[in-house]
Protein backbone atom coordinates (compact mmCIF):
# COMPACT_ATOMS: atom_id res chain seq x y z
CA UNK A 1 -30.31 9.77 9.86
CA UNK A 2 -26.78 11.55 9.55
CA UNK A 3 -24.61 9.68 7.59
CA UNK A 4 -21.59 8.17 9.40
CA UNK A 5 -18.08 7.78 7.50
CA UNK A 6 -17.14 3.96 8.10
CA UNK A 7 -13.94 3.39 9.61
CA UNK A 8 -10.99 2.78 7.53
CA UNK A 9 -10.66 -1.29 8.73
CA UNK A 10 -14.21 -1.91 7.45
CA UNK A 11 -14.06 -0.54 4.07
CA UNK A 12 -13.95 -2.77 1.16
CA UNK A 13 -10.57 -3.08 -0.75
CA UNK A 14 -12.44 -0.96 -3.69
CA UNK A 15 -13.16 1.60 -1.21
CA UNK A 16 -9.76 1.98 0.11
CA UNK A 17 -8.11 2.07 -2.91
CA UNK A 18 -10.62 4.92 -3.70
CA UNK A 19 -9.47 6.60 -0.55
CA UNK A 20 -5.96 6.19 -0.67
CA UNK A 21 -5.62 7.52 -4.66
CA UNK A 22 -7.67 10.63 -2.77
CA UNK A 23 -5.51 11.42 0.00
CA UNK A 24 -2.23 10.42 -2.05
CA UNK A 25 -3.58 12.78 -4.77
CA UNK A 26 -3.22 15.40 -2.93
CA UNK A 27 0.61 15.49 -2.80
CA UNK A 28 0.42 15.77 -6.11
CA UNK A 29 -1.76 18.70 -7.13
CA UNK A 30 0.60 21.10 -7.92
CA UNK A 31 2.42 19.30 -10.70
CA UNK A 32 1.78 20.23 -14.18
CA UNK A 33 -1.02 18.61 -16.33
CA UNK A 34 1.49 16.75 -18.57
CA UNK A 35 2.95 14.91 -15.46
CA UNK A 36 -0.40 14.31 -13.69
CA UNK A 37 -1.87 11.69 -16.73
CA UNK A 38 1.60 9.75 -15.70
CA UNK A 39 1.11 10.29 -12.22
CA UNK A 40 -2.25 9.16 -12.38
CA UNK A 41 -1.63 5.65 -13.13
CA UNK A 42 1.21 5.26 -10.56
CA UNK A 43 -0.94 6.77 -7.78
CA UNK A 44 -3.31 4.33 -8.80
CA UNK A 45 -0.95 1.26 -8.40
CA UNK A 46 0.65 2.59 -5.28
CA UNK A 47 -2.90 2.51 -4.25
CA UNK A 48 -3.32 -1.32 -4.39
CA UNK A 49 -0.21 -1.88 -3.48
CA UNK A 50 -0.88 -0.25 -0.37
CA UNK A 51 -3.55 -1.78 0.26
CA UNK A 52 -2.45 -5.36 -0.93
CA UNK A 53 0.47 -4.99 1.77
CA UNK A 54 -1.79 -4.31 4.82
CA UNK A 55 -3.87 -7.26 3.69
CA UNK A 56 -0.05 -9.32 3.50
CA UNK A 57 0.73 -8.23 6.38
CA UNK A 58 -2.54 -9.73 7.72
CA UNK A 59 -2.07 -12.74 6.77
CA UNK A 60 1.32 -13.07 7.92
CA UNK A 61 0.59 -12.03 11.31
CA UNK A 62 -2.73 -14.67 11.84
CA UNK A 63 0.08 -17.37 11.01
CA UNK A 64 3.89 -18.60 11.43
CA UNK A 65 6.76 -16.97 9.12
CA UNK A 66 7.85 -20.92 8.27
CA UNK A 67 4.96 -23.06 8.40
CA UNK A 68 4.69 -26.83 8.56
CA UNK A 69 3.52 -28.22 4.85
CA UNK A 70 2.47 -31.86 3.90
CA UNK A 71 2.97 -32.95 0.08
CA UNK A 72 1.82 -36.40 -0.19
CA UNK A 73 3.71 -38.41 2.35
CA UNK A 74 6.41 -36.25 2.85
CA UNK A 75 6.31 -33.06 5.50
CA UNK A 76 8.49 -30.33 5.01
CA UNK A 77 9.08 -26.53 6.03
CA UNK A 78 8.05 -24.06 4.07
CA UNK A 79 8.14 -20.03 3.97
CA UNK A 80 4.65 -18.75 4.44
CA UNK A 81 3.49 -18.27 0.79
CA UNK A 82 1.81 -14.39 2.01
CA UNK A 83 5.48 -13.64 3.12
CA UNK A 84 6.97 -14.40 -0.36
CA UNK A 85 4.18 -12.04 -2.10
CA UNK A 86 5.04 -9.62 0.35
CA UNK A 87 8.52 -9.73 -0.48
CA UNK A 88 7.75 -9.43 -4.09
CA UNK A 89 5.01 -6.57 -3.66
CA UNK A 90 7.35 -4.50 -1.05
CA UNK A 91 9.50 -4.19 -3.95
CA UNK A 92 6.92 -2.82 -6.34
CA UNK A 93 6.10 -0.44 -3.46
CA UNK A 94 9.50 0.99 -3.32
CA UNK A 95 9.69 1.74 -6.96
CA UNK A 96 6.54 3.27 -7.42
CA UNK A 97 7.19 5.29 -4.63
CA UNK A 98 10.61 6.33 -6.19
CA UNK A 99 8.85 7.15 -9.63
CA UNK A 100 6.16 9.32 -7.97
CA UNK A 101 8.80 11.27 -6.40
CA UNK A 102 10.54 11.86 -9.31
CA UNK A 103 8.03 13.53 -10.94
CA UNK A 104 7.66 15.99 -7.82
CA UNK A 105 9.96 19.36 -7.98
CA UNK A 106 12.90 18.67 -5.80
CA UNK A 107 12.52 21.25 -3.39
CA UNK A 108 9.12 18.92 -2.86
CA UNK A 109 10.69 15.62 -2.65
CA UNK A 110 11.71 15.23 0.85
CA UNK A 111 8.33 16.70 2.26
CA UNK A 112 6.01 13.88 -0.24
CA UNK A 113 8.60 10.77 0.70
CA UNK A 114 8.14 11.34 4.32
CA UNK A 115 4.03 11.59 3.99
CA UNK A 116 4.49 8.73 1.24
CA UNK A 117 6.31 6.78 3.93
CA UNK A 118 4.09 7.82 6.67
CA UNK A 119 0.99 7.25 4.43
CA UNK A 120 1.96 3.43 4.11
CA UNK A 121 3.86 2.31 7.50
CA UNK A 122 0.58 4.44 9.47
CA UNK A 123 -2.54 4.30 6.87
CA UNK A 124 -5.72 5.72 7.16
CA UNK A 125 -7.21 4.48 10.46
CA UNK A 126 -4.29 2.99 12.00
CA UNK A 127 -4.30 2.13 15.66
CA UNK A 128 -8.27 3.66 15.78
CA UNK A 129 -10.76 1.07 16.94
């Protein structure tokens, strides 16, 4: 039996972690040695935070931004907790992004921040069913 590659929505979080340090990787094969052990570690955590977004975003989309909370008697408003960690891991996307460029020659920049940015707003199976 030939073995089929699962789509990209049914892989574990593991596995696409695994396969977005692979494709992100590649923008960054042609930097020296010395840079890659740094780079490494930031592809890594741009990675999961990739990943972590798109399961945010998830979450924020199956409910309401400002959801309806009870606390004992009292019933109040409240932002949608996966919005707030989106907030805060949006950020951490944005500067990993801006330290993996930074290690990239400049003349490379502009090329690796539009496939970084494409990479994350469009990931790996996007739109496919």
């Amino acid at each position: 039996m030939a073995n089929q590659k699962k789509s990209y929505e049914s892989l574990s979080s593991d596995e696409k972690i695994a396969e977005n340090k692979k494709k992100i990787r590649k923008l960054f094969r042609e930097i020296p040695k010395e840079k890659m052990q740094f780079a490494e570690g930031l592809i890594y955590q741009f990675a999961v935070t990739t990943v972590t977004l798109e399961r945010l975003i998830e979450e924020i989309n199956k409910g309401d931004v400002i959801e309806n909370f009870k606390q004992g008697a009292q019933e109040l408003r409240r932002e949608n907790p996966a919005l707030k960690s989106y907030n805060v891991t949006i950020k951490s996307f944005t500067t990993l992004s801006k330290s993996l460029l930074d290690l990239l020659p400049e003349k490379t920049q502009k090329q690796a921040g539009e496939e970084l940015m494409n990479f994350a707003t469009k990931p790996p199976g996007a739109g496919k069913k």
